[in-house]
PDB file of N, CA and C in Angstrom:
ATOM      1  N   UNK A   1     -49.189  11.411 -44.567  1.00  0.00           N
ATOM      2  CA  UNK A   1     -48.280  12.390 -43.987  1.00  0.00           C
ATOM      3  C   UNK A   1     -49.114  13.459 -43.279  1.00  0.00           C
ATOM      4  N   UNK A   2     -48.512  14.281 -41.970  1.00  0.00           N
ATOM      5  CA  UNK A   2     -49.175  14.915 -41.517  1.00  0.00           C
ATOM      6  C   UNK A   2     -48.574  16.163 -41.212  1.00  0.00           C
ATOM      7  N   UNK A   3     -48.801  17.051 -40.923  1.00  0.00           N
ATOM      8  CA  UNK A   3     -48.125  18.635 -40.248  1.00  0.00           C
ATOM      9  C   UNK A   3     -48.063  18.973 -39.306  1.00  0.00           C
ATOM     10  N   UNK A   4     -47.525  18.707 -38.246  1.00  0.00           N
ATOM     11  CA  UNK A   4     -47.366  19.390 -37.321  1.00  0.00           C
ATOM     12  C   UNK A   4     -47.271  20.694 -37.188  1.00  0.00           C
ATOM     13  N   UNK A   5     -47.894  21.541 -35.946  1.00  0.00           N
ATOM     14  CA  UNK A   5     -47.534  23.107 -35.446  1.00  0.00           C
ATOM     15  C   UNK A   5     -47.186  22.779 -34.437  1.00  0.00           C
ATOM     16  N   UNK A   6     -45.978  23.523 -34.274  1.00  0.00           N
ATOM     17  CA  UNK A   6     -45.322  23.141 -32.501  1.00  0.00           C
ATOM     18  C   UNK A   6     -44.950  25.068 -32.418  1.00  0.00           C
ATOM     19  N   UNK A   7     -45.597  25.872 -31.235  1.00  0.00           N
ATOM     20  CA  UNK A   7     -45.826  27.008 -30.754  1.00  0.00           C
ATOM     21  C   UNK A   7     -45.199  27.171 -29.457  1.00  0.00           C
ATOM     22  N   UNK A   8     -45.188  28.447 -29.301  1.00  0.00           N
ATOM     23  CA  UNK A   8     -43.994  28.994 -27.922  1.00  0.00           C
ATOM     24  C   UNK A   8     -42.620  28.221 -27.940  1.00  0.00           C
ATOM     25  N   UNK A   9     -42.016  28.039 -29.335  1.00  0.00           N
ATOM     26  CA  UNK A   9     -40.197  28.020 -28.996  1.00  0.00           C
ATOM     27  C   UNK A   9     -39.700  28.852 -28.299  1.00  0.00           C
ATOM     28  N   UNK A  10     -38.607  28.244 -27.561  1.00  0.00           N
ATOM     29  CA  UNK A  10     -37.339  29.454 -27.297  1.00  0.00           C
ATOM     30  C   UNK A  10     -36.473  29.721 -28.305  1.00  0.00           C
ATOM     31  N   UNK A  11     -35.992  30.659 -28.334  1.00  0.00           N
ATOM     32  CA  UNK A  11     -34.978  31.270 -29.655  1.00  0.00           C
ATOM     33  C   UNK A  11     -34.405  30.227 -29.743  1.00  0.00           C
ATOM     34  N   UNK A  12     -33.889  29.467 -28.699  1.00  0.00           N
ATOM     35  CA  UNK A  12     -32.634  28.649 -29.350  1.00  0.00           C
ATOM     36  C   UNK A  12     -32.576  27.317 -29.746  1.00  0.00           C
ATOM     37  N   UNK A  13     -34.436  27.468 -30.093  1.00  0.00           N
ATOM     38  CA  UNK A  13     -34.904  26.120 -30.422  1.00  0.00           C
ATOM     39  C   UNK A  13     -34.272  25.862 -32.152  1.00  0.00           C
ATOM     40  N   UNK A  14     -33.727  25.100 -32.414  1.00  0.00           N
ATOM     41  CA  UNK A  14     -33.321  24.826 -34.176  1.00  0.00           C
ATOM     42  C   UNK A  14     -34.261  23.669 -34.894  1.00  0.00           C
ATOM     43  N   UNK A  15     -33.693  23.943 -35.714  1.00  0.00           N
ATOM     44  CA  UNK A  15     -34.258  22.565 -36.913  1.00  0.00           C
ATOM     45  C   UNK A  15     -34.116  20.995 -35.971  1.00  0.00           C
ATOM     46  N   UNK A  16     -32.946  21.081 -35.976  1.00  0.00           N
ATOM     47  CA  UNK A  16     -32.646  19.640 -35.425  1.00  0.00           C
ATOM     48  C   UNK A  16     -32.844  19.644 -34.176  1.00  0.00           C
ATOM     49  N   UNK A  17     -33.309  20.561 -33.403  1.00  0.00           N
ATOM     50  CA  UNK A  17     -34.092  20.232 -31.921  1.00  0.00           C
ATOM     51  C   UNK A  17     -35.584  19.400 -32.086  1.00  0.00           C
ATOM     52  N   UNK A  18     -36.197  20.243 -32.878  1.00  0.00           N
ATOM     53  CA  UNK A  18     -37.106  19.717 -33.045  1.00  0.00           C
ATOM     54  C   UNK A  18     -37.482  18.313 -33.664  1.00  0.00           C
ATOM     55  N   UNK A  19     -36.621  18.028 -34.817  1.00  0.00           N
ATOM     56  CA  UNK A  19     -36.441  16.772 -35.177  1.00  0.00           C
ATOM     57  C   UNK A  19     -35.855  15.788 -34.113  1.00  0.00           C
ATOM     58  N   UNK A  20     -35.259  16.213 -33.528  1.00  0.00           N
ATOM     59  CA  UNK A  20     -34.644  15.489 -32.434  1.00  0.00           C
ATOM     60  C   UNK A  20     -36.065  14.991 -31.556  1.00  0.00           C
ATOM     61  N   UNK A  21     -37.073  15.899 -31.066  1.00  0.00           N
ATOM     62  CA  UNK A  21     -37.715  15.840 -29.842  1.00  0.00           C
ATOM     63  C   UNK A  21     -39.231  14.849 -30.641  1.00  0.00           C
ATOM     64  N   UNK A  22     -39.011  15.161 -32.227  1.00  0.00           N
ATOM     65  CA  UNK A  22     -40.359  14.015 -32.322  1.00  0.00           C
ATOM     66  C   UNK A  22     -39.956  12.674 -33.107  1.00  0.00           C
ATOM     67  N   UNK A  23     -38.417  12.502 -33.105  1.00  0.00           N
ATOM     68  CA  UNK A  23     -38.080  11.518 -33.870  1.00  0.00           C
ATOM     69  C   UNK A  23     -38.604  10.035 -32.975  1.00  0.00           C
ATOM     70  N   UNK A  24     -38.526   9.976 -31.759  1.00  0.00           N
ATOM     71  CA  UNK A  24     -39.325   8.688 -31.162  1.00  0.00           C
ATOM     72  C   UNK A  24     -40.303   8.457 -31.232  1.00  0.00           C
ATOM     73  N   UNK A  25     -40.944   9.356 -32.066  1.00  0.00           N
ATOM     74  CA  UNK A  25     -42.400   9.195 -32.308  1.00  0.00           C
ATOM     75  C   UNK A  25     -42.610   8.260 -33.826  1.00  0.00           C
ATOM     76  N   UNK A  26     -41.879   8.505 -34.712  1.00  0.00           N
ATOM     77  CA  UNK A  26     -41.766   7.871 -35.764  1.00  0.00           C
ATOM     78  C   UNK A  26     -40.863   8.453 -37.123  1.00  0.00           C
ATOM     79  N   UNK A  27     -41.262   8.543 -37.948  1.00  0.00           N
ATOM     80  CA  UNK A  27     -40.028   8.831 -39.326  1.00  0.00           C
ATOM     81  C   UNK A  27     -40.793  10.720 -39.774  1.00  0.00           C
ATOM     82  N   UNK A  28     -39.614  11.065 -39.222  1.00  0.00           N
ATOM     83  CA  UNK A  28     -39.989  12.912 -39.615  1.00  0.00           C
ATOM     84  C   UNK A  28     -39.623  12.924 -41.211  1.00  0.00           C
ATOM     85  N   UNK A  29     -40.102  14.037 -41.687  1.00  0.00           N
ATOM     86  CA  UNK A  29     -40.162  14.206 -43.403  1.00  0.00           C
ATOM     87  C   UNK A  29     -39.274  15.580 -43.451  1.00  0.00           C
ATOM     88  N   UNK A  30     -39.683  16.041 -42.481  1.00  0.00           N
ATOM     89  CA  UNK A  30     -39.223  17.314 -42.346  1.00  0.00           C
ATOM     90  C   UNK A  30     -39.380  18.470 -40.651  1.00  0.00           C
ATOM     91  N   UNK A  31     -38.660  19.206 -40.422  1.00  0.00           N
ATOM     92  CA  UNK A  31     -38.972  19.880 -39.181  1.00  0.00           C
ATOM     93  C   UNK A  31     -38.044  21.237 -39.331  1.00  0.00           C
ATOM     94  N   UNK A  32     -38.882  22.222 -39.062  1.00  0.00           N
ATOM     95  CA  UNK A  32     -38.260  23.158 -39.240  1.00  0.00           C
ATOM     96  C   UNK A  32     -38.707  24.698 -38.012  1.00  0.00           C
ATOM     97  N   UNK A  33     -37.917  25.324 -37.774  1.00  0.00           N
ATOM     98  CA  UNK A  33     -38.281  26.857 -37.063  1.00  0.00           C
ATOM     99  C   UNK A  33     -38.337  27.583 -37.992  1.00  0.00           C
ATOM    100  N   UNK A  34     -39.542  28.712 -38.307  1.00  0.00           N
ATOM    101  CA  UNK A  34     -40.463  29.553 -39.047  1.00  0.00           C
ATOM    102  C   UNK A  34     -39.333  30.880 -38.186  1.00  0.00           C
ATOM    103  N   UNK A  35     -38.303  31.342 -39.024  1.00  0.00           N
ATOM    104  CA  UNK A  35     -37.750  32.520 -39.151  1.00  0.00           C
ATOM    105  C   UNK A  35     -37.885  33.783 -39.558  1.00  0.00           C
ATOM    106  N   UNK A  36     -37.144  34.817 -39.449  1.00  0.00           N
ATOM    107  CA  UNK A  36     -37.840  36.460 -39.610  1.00  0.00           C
ATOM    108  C   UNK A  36     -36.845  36.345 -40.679  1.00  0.00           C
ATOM    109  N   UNK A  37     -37.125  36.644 -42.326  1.00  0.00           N
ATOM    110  CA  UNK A  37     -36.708  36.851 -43.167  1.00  0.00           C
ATOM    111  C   UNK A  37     -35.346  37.952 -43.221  1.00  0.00           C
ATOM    112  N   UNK A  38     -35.295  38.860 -42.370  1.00  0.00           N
ATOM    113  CA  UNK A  38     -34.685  40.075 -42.417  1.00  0.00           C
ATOM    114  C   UNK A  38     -33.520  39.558 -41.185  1.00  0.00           C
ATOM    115  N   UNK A  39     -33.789  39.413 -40.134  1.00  0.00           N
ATOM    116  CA  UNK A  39     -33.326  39.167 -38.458  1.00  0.00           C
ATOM    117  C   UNK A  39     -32.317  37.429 -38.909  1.00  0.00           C
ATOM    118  N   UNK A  40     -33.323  36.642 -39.529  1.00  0.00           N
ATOM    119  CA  UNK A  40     -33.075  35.270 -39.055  1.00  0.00           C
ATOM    120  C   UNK A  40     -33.808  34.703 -38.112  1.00  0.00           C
ATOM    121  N   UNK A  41     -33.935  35.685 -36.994  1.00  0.00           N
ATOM    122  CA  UNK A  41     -34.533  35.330 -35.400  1.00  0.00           C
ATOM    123  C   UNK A  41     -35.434  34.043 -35.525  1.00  0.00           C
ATOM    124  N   UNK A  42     -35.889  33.440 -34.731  1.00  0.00           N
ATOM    125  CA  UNK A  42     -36.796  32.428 -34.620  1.00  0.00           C
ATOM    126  C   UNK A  42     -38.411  33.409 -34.435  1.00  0.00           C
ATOM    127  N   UNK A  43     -38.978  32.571 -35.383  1.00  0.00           N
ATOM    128  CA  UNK A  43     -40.613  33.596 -35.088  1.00  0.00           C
ATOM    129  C   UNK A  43     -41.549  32.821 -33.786  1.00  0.00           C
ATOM    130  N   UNK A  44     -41.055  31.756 -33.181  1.00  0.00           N
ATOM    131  CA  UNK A  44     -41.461  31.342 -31.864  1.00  0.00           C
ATOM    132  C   UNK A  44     -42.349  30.359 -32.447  1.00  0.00           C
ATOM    133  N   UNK A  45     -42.254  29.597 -33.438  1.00  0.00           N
ATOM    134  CA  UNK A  45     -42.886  28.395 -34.117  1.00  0.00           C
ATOM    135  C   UNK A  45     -42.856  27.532 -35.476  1.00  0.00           C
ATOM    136  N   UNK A  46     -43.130  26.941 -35.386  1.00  0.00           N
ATOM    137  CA  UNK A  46     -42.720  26.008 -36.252  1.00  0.00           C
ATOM    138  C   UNK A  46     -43.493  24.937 -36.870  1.00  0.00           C
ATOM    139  N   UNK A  47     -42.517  24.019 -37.898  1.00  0.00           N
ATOM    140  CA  UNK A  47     -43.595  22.698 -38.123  1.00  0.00           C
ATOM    141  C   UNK A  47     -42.942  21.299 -38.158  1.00  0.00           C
ATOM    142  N   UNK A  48     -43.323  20.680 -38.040  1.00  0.00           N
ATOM    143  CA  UNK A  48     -42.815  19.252 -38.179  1.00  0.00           C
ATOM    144  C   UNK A  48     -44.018  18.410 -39.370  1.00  0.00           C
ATOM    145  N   UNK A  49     -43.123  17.491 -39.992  1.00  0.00           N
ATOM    146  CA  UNK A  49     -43.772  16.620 -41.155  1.00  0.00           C
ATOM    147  C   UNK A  49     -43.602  15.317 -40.702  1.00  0.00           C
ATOM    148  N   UNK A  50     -44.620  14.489 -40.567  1.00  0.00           N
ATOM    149  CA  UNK A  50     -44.306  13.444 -40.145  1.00  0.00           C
ATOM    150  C   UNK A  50     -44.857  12.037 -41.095  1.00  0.00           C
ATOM    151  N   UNK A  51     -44.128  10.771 -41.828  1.00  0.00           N
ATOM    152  CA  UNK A  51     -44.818   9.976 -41.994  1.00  0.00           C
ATOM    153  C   UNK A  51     -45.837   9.623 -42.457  1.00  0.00           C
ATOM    154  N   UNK A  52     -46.474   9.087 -40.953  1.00  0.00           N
ATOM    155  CA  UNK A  52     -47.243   8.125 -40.427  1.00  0.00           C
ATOM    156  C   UNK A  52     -48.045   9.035 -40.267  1.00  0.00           C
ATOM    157  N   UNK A  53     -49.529   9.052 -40.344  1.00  0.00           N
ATOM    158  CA  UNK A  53     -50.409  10.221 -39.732  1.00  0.00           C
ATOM    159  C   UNK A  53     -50.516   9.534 -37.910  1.00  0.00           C
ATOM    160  N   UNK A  54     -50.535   8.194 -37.878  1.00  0.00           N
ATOM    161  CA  UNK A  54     -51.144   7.700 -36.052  1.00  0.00           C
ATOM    162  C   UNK A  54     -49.510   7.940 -35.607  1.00  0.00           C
ATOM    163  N   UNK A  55     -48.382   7.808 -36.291  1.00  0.00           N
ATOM    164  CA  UNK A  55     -47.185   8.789 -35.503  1.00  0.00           C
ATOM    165  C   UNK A  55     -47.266  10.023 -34.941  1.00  0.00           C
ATOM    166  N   UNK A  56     -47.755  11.193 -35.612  1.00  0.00           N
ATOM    167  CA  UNK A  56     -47.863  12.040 -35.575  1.00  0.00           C
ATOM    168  C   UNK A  56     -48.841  12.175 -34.302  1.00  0.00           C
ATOM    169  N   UNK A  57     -50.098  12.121 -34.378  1.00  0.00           N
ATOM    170  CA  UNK A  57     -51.091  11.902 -33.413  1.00  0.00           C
ATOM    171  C   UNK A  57     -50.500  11.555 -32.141  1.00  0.00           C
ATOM    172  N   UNK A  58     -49.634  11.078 -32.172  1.00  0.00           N
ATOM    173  CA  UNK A  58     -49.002  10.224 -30.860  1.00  0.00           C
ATOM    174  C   UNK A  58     -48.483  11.086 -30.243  1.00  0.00           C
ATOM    175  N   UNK A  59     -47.362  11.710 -31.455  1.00  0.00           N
ATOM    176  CA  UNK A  59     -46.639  13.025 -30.737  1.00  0.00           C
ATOM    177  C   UNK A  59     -47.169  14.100 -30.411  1.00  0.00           C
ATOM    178  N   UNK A  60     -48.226  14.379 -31.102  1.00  0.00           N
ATOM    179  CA  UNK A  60     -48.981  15.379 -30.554  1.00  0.00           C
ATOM    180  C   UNK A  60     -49.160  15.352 -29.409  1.00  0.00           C
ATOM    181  N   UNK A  61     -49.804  13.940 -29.038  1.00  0.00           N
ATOM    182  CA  UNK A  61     -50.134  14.158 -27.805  1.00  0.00           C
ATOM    183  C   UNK A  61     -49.642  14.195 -26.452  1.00  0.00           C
ATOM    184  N   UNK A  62     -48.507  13.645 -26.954  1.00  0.00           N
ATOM    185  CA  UNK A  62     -47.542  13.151 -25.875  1.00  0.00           C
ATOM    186  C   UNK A  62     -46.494  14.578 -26.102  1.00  0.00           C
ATOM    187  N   UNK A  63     -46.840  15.650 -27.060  1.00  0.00           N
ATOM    188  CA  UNK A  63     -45.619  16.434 -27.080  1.00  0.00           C
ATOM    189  C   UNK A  63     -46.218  17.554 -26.281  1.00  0.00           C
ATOM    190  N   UNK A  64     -47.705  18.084 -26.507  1.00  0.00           N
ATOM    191  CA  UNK A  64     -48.573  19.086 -26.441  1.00  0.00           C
ATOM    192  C   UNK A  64     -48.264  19.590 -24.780  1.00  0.00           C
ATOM    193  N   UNK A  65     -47.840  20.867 -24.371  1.00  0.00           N
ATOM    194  CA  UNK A  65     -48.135  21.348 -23.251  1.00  0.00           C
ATOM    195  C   UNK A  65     -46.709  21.213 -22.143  1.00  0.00           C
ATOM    196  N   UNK A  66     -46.008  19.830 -23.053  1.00  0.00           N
ATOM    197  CA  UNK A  66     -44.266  19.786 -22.110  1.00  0.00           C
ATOM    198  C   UNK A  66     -43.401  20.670 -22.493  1.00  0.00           C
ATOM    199  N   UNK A  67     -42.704  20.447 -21.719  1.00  0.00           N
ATOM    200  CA  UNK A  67     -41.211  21.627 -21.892  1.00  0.00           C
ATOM    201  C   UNK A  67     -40.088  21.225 -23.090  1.00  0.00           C
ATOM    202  N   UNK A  68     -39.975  21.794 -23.879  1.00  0.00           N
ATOM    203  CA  UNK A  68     -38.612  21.671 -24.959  1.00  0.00           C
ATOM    204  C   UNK A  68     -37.842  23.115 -24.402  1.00  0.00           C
ATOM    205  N   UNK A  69     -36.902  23.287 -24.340  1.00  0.00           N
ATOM    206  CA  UNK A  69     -35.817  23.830 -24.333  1.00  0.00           C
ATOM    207  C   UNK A  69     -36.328  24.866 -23.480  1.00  0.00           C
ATOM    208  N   UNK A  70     -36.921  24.983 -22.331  1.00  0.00           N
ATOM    209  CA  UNK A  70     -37.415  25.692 -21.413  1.00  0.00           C
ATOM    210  C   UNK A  70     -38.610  26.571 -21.045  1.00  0.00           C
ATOM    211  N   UNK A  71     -39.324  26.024 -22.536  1.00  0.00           N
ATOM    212  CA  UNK A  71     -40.397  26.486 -22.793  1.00  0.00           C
ATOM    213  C   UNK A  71     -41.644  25.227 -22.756  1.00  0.00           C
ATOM    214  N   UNK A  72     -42.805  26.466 -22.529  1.00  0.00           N
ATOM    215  CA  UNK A  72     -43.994  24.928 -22.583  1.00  0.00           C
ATOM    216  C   UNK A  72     -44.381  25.321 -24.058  1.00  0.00           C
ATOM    217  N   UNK A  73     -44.666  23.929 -24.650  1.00  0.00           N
ATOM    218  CA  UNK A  73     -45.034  24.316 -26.147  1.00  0.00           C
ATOM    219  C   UNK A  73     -46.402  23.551 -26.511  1.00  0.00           C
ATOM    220  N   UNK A  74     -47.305  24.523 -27.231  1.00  0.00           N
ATOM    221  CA  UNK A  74     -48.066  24.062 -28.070  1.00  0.00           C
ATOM    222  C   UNK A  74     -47.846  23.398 -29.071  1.00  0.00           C
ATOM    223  N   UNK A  75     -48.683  22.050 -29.084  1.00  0.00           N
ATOM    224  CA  UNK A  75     -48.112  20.847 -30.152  1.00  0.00           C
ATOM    225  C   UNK A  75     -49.591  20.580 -31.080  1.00  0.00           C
ATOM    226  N   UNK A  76     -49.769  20.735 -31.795  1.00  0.00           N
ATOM    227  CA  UNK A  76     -51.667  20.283 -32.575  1.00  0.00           C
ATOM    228  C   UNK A  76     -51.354  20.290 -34.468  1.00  0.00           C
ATOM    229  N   UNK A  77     -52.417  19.632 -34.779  1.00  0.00           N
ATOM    230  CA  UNK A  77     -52.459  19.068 -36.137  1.00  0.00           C
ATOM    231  C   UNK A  77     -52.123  20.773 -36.717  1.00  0.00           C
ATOM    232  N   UNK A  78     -51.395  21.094 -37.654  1.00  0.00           N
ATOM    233  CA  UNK A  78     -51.320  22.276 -38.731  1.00  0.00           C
ATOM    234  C   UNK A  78     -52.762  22.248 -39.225  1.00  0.00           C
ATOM    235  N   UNK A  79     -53.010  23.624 -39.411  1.00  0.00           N
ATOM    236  CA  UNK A  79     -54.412  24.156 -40.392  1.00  0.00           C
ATOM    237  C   UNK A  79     -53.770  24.802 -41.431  1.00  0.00           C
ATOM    238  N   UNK A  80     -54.659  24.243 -42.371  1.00  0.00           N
ATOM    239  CA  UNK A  80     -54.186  24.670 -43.643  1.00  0.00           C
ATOM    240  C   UNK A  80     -54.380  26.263 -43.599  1.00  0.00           C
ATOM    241  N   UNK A  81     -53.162  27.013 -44.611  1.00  0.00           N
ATOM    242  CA  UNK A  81     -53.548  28.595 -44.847  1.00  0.00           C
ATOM    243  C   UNK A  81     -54.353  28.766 -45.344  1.00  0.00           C
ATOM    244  N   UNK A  82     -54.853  29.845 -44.693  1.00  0.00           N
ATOM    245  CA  UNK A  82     -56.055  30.122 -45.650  1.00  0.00           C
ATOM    246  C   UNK A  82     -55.843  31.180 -46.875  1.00  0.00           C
ATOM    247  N   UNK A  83     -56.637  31.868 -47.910  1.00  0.00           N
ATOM    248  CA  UNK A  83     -56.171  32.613 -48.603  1.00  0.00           C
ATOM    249  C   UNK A  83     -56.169  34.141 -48.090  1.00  0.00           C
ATOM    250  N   UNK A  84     -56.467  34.586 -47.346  1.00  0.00           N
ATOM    251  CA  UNK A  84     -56.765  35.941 -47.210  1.00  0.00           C
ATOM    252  C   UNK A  84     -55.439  36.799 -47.139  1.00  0.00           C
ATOM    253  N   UNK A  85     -55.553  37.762 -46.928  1.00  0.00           N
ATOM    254  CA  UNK A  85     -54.234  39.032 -47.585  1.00  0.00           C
ATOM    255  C   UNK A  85     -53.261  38.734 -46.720  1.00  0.00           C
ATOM    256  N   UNK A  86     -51.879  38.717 -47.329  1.00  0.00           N
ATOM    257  CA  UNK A  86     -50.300  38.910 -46.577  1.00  0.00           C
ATOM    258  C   UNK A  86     -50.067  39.972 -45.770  1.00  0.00           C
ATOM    259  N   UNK A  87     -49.452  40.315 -45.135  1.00  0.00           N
ATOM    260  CA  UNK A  87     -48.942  41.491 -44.477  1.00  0.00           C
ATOM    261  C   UNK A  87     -47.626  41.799 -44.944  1.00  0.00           C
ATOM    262  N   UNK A  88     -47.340  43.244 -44.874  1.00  0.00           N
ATOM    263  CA  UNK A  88     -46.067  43.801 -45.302  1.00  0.00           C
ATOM    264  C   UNK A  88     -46.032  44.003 -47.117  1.00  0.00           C
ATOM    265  N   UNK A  89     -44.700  44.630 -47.623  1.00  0.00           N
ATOM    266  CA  UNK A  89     -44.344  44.687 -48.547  1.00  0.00           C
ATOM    267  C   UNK A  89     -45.119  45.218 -49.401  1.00  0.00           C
ATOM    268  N   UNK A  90     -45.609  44.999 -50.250  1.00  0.00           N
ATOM    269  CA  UNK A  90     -46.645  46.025 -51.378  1.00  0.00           C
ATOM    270  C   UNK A  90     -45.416  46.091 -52.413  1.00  0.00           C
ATOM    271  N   UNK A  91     -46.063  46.560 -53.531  1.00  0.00           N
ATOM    272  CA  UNK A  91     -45.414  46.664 -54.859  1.00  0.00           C
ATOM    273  C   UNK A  91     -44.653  47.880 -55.245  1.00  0.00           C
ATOM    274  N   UNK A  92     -43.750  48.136 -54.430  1.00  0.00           N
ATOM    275  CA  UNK A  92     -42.960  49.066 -53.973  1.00  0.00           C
ATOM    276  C   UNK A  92     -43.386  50.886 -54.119  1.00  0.00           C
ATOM    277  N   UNK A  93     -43.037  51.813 -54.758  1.00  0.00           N
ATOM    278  CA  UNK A  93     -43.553  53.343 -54.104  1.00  0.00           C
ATOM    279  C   UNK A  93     -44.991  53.417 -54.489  1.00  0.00           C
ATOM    280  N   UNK A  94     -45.954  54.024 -53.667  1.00  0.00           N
ATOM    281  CA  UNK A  94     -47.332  53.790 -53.812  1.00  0.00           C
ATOM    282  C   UNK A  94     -48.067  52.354 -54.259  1.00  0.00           C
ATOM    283  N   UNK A  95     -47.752  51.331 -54.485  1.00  0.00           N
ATOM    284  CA  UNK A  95     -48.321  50.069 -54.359  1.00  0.00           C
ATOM    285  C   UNK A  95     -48.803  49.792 -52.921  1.00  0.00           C
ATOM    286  N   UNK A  96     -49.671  48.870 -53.074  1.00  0.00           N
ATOM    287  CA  UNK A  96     -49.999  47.880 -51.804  1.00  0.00           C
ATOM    288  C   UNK A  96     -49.437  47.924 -50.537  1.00  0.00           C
ATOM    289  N   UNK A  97     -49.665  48.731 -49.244  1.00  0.00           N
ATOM    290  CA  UNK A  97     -48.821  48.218 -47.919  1.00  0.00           C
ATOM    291  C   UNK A  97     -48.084  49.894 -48.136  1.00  0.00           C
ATOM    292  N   UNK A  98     -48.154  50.653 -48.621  1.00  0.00           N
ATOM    293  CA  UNK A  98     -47.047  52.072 -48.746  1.00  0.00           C
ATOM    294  C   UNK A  98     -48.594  53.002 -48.566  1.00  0.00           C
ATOM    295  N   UNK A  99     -49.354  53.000 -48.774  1.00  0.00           N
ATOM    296  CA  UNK A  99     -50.865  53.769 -49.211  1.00  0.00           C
ATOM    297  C   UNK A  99     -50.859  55.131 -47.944  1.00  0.00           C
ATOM    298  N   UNK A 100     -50.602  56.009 -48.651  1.00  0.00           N
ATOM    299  CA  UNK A 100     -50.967  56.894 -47.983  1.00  0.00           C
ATOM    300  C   UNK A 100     -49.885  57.635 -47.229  1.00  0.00           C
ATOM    301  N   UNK A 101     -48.602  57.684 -47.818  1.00  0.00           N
ATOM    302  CA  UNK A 101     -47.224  57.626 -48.188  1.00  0.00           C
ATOM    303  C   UNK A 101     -46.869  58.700 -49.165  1.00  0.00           C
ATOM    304  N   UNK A 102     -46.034  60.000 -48.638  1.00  0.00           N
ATOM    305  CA  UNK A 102     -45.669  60.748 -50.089  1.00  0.00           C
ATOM    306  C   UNK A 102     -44.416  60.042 -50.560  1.00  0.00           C
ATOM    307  N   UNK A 103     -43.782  59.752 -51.170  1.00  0.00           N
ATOM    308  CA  UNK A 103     -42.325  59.109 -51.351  1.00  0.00           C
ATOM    309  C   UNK A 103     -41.495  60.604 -52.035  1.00  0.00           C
TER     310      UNK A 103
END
């Protein structure tokens, strides 16, 4: 199985667009748009799960740099996260992310 990153959506790119646009490539596991927790909004990227790893590869390549929904999109293998620090939130009044804050 492999991960896709697919970059520069248009907002009105969905789940099932994307599943839609790499399903000729072979058997998706999963595909999804990376949303703003608060908004909903689309965060302008996403991932796809695919299979087959030489499926995937395929779509990459054949997906990388064309137009989905009016946008040109970046298509390449997912990198794993790395560990380094989150952004936002902190452990609410004076915790983590508030520093320097009178409440």
């Amino acid at each position: 199985m492999k991960k896709i990153y697919i970059g520069n959506l248009a907002r009105q790119t969905t789940d099932e667009g994307l599943e839609a646009a790499f399903a000729p490539f072979g058997t998706i596991r999963s595909a999804a748009v990376v949303r703003d927790r608060v908004t909903g909004d689309s965060r302008g990227f996403g991932f796809v799960e695919m299979e087959n790893d030489n499926d995937a590869v395929a779509a990459i390549a054949a997906l990388d740099q064309k137009e989905l929904d009016g946008r040109t999109v970046t298509v390449n293998e997912a990198r794993p996260r790395t560990g380094g620090p989150r952004r936002g939130g902190g452990g609410g009044r004076g915790g983590p992310g508030r520093r320097g804050r009178n409440w």
